[in-house]
PDB file of N, CA and C in Angstrom:
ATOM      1  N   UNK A   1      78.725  88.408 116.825  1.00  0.00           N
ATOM      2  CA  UNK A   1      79.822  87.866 116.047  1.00  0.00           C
ATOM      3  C   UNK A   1      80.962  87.511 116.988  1.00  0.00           C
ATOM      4  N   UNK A   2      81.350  86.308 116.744  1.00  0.00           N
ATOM      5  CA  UNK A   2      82.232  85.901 118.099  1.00  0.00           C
ATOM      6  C   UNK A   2      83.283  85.817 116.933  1.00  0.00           C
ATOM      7  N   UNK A   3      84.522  86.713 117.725  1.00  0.00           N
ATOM      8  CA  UNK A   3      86.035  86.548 117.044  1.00  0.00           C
ATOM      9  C   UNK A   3      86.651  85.327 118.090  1.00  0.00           C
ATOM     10  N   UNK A   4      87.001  84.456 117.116  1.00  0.00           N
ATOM     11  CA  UNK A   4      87.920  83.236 118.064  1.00  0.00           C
ATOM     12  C   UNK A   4      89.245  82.837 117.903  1.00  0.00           C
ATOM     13  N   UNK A   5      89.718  83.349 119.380  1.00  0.00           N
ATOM     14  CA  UNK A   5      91.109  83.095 119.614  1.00  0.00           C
ATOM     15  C   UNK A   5      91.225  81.904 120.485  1.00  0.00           C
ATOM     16  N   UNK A   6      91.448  80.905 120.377  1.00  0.00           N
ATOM     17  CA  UNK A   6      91.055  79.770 120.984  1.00  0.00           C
ATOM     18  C   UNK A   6      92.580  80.165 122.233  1.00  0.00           C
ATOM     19  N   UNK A   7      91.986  79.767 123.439  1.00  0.00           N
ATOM     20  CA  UNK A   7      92.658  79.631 124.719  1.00  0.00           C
ATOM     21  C   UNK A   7      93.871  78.208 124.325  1.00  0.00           C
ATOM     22  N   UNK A   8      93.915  77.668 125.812  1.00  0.00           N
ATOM     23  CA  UNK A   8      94.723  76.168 125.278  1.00  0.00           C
ATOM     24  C   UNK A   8      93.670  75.148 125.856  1.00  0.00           C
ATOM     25  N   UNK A   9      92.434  75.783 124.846  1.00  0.00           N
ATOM     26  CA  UNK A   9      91.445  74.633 124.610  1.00  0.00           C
ATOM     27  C   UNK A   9      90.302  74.575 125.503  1.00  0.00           C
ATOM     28  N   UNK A  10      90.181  74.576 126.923  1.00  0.00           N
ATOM     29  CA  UNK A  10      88.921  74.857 127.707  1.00  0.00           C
ATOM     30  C   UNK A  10      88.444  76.359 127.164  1.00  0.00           C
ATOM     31  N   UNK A  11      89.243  77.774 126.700  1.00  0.00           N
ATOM     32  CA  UNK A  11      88.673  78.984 127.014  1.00  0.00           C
ATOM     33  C   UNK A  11      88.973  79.288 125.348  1.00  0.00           C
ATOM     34  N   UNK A  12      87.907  80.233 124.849  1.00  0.00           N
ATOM     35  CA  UNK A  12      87.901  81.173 123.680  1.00  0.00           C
ATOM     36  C   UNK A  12      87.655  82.645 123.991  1.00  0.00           C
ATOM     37  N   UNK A  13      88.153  83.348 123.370  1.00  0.00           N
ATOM     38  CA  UNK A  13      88.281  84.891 123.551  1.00  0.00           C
ATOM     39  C   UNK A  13      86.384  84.789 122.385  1.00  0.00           C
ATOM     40  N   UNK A  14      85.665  85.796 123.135  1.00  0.00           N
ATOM     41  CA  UNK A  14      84.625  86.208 122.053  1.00  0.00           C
ATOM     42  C   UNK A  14      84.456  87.502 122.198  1.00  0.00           C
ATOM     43  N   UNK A  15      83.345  87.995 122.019  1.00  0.00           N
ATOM     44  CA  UNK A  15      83.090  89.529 122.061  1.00  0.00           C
ATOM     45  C   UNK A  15      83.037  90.246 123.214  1.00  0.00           C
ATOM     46  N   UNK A  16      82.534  89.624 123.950  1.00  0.00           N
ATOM     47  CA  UNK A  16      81.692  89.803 125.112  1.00  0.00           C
ATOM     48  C   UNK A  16      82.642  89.496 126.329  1.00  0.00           C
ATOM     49  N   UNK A  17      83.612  88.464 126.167  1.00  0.00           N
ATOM     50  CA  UNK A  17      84.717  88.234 126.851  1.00  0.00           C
ATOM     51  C   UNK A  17      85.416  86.894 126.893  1.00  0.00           C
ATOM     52  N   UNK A  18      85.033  85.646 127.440  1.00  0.00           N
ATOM     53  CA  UNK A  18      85.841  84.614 127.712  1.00  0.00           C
ATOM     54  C   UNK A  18      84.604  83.636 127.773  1.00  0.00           C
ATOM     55  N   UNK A  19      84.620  82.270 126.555  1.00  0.00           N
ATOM     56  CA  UNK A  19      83.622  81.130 126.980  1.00  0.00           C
ATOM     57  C   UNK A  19      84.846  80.443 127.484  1.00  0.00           C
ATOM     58  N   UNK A  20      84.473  79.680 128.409  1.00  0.00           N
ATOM     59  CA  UNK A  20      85.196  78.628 129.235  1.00  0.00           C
ATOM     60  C   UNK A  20      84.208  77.692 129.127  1.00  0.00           C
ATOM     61  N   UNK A  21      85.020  76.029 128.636  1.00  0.00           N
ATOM     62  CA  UNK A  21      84.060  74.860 129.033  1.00  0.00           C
ATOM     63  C   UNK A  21      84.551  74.513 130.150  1.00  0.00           C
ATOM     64  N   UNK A  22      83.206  73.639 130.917  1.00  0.00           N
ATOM     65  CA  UNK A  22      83.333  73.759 132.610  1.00  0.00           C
ATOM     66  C   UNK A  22      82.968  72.356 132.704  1.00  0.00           C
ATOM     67  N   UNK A  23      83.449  71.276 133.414  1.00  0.00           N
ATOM     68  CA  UNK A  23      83.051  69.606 133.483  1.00  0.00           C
ATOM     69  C   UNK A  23      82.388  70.250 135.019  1.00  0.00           C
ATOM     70  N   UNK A  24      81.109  70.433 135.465  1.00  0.00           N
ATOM     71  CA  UNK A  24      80.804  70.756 137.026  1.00  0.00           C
ATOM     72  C   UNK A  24      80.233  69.018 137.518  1.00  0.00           C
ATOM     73  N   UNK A  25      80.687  69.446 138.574  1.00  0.00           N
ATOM     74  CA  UNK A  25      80.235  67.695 139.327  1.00  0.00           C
ATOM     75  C   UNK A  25      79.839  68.250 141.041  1.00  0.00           C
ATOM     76  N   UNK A  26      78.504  68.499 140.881  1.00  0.00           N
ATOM     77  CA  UNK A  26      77.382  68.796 142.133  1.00  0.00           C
ATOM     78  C   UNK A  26      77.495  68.041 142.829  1.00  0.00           C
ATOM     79  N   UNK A  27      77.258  68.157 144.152  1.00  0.00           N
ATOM     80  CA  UNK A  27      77.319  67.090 145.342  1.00  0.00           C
ATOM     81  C   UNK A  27      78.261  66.190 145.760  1.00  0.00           C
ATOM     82  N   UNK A  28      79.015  67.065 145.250  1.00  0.00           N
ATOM     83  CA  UNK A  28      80.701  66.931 146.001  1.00  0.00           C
ATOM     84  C   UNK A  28      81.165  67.276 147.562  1.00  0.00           C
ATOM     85  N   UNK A  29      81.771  66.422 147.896  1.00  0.00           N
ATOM     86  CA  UNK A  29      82.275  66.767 149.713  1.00  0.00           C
ATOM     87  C   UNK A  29      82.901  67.686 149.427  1.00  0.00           C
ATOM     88  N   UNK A  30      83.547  68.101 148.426  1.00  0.00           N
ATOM     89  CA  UNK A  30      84.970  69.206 148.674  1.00  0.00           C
ATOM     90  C   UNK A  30      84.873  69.597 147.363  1.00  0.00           C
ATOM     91  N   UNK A  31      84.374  71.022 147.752  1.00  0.00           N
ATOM     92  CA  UNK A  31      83.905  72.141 146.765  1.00  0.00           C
ATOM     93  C   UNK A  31      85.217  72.709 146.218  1.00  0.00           C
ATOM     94  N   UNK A  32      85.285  72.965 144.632  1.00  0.00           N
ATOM     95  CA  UNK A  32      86.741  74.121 144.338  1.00  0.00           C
ATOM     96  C   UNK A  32      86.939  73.903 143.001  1.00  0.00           C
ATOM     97  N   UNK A  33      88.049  74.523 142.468  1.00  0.00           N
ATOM     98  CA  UNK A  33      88.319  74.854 141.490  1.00  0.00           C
ATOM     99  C   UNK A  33      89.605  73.689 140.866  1.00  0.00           C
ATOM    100  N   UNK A  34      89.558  72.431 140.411  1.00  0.00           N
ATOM    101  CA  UNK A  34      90.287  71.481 140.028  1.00  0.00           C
ATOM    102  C   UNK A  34      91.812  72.038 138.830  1.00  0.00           C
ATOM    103  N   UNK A  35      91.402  73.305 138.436  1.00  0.00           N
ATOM    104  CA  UNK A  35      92.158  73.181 137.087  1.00  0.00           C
ATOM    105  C   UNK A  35      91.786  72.460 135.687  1.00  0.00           C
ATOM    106  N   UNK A  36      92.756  72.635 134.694  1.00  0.00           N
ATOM    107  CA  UNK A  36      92.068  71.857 133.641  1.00  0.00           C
ATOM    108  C   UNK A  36      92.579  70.341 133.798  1.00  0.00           C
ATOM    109  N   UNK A  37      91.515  69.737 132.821  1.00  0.00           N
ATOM    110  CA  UNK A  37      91.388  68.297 132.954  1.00  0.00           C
ATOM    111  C   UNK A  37      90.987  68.101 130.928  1.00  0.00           C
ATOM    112  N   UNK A  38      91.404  66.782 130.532  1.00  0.00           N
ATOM    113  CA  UNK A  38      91.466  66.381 129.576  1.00  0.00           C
ATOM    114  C   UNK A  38      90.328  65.432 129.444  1.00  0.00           C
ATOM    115  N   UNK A  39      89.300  65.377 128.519  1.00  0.00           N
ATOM    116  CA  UNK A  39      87.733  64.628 128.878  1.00  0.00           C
ATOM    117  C   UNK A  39      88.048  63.581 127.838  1.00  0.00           C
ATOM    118  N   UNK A  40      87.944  61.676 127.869  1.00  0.00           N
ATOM    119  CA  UNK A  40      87.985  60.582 126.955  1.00  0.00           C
ATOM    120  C   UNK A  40      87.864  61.176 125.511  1.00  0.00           C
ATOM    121  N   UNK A  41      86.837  62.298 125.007  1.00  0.00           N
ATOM    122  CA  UNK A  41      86.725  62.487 123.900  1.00  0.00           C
ATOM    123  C   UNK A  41      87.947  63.686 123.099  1.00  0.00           C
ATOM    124  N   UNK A  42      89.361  63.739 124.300  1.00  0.00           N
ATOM    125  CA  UNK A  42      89.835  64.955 124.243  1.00  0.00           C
ATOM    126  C   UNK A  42      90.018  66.290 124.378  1.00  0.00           C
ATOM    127  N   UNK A  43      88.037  66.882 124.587  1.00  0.00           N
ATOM    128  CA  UNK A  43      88.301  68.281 125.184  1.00  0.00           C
ATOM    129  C   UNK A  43      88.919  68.498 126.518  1.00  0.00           C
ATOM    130  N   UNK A  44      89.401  69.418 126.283  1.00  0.00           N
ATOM    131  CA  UNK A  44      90.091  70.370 127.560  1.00  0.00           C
ATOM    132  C   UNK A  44      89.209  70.908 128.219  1.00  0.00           C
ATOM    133  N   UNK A  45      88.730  70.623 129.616  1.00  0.00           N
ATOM    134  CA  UNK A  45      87.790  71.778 130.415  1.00  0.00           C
ATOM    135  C   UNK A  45      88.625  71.899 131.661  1.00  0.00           C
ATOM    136  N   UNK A  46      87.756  73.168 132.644  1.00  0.00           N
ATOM    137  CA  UNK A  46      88.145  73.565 133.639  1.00  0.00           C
ATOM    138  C   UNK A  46      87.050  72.366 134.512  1.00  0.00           C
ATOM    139  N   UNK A  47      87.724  71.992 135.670  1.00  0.00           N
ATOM    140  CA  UNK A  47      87.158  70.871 135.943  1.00  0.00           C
ATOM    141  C   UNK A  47      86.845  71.845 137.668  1.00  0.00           C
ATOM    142  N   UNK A  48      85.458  71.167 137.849  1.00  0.00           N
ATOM    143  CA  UNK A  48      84.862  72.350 139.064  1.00  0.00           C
ATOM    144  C   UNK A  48      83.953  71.327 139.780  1.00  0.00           C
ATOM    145  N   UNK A  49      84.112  71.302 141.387  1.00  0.00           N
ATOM    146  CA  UNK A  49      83.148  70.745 142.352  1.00  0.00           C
ATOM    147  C   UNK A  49      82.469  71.554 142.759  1.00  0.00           C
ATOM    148  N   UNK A  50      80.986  71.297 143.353  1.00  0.00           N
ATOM    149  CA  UNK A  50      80.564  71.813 144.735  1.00  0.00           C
ATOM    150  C   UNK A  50      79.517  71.297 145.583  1.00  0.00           C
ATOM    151  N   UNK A  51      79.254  71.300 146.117  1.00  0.00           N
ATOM    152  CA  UNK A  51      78.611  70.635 147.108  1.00  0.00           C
ATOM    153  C   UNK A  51      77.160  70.991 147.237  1.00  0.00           C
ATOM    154  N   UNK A  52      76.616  71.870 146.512  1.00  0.00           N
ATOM    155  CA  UNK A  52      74.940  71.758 146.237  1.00  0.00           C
ATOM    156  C   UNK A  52      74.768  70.726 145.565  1.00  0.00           C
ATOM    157  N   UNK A  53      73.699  70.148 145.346  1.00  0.00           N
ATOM    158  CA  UNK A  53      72.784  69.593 144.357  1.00  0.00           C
ATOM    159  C   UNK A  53      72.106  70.395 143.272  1.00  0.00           C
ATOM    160  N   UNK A  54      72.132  69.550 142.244  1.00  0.00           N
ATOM    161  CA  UNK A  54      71.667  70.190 140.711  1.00  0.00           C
ATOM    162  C   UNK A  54      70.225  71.020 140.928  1.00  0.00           C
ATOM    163  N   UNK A  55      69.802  70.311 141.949  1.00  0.00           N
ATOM    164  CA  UNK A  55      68.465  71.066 142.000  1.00  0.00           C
ATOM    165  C   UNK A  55      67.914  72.412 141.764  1.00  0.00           C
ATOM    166  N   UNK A  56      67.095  72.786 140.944  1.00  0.00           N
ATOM    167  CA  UNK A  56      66.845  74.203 141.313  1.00  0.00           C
ATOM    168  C   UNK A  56      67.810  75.450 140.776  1.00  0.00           C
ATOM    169  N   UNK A  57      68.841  74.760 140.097  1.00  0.00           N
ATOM    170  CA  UNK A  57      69.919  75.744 139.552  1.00  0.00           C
ATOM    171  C   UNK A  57      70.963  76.178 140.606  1.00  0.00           C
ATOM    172  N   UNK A  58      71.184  75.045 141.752  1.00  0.00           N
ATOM    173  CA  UNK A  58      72.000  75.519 143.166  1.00  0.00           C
ATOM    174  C   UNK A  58      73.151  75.221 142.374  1.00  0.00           C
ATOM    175  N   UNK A  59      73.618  73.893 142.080  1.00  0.00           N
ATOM    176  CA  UNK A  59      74.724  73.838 141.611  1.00  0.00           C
ATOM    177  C   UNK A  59      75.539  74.814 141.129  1.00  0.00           C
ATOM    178  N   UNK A  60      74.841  75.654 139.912  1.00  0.00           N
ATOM    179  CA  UNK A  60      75.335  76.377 138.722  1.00  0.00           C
ATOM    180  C   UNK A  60      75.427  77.520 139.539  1.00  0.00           C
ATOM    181  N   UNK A  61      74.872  78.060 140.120  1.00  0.00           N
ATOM    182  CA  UNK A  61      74.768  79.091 141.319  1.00  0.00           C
ATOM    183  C   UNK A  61      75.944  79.401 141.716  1.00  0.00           C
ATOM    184  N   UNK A  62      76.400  78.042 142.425  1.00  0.00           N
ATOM    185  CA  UNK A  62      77.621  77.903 143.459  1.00  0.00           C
ATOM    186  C   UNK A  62      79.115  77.876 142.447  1.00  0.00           C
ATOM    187  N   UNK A  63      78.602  77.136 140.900  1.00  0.00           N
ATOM    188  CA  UNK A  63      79.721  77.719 140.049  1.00  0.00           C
ATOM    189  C   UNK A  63      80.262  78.758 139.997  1.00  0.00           C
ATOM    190  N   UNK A  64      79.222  79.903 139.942  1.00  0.00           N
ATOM    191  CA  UNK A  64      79.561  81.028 139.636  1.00  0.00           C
ATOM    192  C   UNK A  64      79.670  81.790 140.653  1.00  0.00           C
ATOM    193  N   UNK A  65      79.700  81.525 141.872  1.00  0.00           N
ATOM    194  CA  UNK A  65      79.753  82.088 143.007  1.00  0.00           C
ATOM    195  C   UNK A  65      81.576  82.324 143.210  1.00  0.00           C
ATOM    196  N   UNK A  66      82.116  80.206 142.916  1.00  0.00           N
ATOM    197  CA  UNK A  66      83.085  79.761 143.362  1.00  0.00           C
ATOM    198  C   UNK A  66      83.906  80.691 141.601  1.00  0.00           C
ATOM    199  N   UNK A  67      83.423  80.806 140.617  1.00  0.00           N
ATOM    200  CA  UNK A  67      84.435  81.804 139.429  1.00  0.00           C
ATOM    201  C   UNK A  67      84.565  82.856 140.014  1.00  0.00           C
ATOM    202  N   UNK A  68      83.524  83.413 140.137  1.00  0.00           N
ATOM    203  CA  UNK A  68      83.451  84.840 140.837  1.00  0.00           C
ATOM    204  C   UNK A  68      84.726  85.149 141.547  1.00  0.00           C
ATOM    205  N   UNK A  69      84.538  84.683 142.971  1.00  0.00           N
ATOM    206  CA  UNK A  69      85.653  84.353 143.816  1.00  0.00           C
ATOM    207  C   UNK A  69      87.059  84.143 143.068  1.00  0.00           C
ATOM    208  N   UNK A  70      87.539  83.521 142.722  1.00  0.00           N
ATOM    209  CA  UNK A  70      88.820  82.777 142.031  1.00  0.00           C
ATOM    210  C   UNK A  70      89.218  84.307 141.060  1.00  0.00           C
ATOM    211  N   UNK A  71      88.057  84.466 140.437  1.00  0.00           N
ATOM    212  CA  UNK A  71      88.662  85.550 139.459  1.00  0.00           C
ATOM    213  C   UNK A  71      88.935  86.346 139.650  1.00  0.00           C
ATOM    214  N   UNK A  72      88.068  86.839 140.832  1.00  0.00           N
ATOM    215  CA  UNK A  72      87.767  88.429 141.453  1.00  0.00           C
ATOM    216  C   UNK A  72      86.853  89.240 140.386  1.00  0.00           C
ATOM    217  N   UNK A  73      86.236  89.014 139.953  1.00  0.00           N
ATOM    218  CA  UNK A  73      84.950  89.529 139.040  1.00  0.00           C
ATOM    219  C   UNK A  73      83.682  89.526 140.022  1.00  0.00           C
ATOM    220  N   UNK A  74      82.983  90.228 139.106  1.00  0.00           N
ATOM    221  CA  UNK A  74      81.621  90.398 140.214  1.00  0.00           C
ATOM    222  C   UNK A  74      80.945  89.248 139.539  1.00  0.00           C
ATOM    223  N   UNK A  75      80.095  88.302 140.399  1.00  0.00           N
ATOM    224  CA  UNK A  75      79.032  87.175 140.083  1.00  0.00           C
ATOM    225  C   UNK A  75      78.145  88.040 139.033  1.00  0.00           C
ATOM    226  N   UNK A  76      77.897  88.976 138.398  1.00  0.00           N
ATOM    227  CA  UNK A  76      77.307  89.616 137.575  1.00  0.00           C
ATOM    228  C   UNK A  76      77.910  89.327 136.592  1.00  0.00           C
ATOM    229  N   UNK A  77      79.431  89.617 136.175  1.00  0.00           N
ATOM    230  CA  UNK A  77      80.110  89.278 134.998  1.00  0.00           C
ATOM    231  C   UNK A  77      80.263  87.493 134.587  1.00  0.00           C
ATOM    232  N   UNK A  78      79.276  87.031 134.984  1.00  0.00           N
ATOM    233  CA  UNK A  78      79.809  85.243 134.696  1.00  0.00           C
ATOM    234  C   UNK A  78      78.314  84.680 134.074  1.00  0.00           C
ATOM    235  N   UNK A  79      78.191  83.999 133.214  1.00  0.00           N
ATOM    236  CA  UNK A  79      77.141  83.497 133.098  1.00  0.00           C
ATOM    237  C   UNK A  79      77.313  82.036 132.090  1.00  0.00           C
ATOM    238  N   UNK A  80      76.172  81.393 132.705  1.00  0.00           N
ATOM    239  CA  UNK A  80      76.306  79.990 132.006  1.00  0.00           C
ATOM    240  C   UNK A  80      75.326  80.060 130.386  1.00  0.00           C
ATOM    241  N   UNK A  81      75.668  80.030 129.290  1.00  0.00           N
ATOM    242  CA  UNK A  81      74.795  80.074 128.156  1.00  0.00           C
ATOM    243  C   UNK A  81      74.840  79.042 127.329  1.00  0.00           C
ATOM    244  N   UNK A  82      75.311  78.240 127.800  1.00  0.00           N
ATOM    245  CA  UNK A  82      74.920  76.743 127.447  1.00  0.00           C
ATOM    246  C   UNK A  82      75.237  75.612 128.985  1.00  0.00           C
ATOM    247  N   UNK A  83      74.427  74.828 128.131  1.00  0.00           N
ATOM    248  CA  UNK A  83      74.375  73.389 129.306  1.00  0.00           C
ATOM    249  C   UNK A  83      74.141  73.517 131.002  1.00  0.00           C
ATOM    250  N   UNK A  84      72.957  74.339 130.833  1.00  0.00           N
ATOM    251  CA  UNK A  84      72.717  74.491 132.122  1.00  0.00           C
ATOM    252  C   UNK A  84      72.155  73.401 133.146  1.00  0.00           C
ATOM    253  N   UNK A  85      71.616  72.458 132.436  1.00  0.00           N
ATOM    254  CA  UNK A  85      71.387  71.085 133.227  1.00  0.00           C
ATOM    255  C   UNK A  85      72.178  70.026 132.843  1.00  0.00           C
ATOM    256  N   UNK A  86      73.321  70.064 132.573  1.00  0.00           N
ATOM    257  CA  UNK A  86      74.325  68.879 131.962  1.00  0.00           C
ATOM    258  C   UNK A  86      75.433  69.476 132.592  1.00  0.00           C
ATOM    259  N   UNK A  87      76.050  68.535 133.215  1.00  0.00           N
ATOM    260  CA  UNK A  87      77.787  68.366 133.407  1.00  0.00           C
ATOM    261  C   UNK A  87      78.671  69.398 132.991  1.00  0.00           C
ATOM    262  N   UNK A  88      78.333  69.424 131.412  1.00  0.00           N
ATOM    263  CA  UNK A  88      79.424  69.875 130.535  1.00  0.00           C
ATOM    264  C   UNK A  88      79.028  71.319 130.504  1.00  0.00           C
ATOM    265  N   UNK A  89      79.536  72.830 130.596  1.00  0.00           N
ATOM    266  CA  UNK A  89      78.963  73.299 130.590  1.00  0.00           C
ATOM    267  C   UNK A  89      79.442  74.847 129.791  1.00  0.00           C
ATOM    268  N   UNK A  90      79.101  75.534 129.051  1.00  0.00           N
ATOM    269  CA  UNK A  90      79.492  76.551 128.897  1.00  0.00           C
ATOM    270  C   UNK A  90      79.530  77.929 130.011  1.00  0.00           C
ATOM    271  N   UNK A  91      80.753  78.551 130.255  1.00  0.00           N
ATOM    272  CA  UNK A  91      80.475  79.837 131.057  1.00  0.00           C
ATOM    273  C   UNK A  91      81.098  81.007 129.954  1.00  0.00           C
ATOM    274  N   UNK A  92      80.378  81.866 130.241  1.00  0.00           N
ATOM    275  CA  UNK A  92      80.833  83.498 129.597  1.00  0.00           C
ATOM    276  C   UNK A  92      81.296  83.861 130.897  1.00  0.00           C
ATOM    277  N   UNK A  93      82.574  84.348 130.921  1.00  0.00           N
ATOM    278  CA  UNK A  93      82.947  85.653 131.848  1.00  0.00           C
ATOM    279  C   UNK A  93      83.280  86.864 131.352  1.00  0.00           C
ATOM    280  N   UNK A  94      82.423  88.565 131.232  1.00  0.00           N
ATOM    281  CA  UNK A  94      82.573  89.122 130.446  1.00  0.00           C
ATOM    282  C   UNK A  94      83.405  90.129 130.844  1.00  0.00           C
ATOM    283  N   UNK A  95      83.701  91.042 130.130  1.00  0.00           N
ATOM    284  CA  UNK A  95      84.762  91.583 130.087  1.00  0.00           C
ATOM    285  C   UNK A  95      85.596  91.842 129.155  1.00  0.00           C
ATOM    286  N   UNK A  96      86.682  92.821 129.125  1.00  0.00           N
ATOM    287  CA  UNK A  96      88.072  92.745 127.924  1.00  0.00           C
ATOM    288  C   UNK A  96      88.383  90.968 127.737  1.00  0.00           C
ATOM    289  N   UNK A  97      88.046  90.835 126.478  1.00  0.00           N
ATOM    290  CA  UNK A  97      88.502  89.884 126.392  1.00  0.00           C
ATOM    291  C   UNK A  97      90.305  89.303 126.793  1.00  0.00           C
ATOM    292  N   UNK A  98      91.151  89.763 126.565  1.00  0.00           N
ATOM    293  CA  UNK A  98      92.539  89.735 126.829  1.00  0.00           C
ATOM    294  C   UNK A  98      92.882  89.635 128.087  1.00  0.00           C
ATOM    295  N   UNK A  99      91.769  90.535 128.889  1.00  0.00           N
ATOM    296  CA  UNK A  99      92.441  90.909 129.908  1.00  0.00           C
ATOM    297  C   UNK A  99      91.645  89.602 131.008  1.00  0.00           C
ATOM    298  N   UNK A 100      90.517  89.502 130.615  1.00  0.00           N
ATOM    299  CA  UNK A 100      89.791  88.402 131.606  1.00  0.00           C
ATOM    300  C   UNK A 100      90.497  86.960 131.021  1.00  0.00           C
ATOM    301  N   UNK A 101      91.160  86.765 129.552  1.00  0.00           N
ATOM    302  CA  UNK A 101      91.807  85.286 129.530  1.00  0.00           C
ATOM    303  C   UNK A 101      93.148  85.480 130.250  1.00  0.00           C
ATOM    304  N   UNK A 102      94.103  86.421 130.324  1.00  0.00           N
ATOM    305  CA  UNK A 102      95.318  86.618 130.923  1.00  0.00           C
ATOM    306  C   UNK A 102      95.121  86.483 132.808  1.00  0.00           C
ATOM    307  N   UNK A 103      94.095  87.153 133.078  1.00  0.00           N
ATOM    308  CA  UNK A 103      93.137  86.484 134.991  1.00  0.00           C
ATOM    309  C   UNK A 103      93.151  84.919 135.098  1.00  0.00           C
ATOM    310  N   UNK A 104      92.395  84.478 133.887  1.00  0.00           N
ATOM    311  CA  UNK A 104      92.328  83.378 134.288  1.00  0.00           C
ATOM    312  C   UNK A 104      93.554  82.534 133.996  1.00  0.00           C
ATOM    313  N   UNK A 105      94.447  82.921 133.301  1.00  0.00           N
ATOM    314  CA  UNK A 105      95.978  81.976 133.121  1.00  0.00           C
ATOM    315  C   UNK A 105      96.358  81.859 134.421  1.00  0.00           C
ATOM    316  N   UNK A 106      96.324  83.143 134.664  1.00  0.00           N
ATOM    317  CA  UNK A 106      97.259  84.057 136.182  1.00  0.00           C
ATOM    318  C   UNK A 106      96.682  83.023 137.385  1.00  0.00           C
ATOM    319  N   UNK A 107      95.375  82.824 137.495  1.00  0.00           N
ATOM    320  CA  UNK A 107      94.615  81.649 138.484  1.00  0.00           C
ATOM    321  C   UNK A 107      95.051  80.588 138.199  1.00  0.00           C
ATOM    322  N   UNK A 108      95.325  79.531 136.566  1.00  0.00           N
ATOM    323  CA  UNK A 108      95.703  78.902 136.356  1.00  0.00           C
ATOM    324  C   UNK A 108      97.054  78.218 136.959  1.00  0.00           C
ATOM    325  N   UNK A 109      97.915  79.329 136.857  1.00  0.00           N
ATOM    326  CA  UNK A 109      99.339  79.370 136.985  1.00  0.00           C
ATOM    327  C   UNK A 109      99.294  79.366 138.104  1.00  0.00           C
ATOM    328  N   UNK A 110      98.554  79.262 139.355  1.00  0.00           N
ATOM    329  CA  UNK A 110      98.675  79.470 140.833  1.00  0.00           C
ATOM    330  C   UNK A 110      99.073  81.097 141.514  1.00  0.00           C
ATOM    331  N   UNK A 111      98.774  81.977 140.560  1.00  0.00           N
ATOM    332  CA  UNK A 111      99.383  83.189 140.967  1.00  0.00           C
ATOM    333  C   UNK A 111      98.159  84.184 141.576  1.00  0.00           C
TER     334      UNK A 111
END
């Protein structure tokens, strides 16, 4: 049962902790964490490079390598449960919910 507190639009609070939508774009020169970005149809995502190829699940890999990092969570707490071969992508980062959306503002905010 997912309780939803909607973020400001890329992130929802659920049970389990934080879905974030993710725009990932593989095979990028310059891997990182963009911030949010506004998509033609209006959603809000966190917009993310890296420099693997989709192949093989490297890309999504290196997503969660590069959340991991940024958040300071263990690559254990992150997982993709939707759109694992598409662009667009769902991530769970689990955890207190409150406390893992208030991390990621705090990253947001440059802090």
């Amino acid at each position: 049962m997912a309780a939803s507190s909607p973020g400001p639009g890329a992130f929802r609070r659920v049970e389990r902790g934080l879905e974030v939508a993710v725009r990932l774009q593989p095979g990028a020169r310059r891997a990182g964490l963009e911030g949010l970005a506004e998509l033609a149809d209006g959603r809000v995502v966190l917009k993310a490079r890296v420099g693997e190829p989709p192949e093989g699940g490297k890309a999504n890999a290196a997503l969660v390598k590069m959340l991991a990092k940024a958040l300071k969570v263990p690559k254990g707490a992150i997982s993709i449960v939707a759109g694992r071969s598409q662009r667009l992508k769902t991530v769970l980062i689990e955890g207190d919910p409150p406390a893992v959306e208030a991390r990621l503002e705090r990253w947001l905010a440059g802090d």
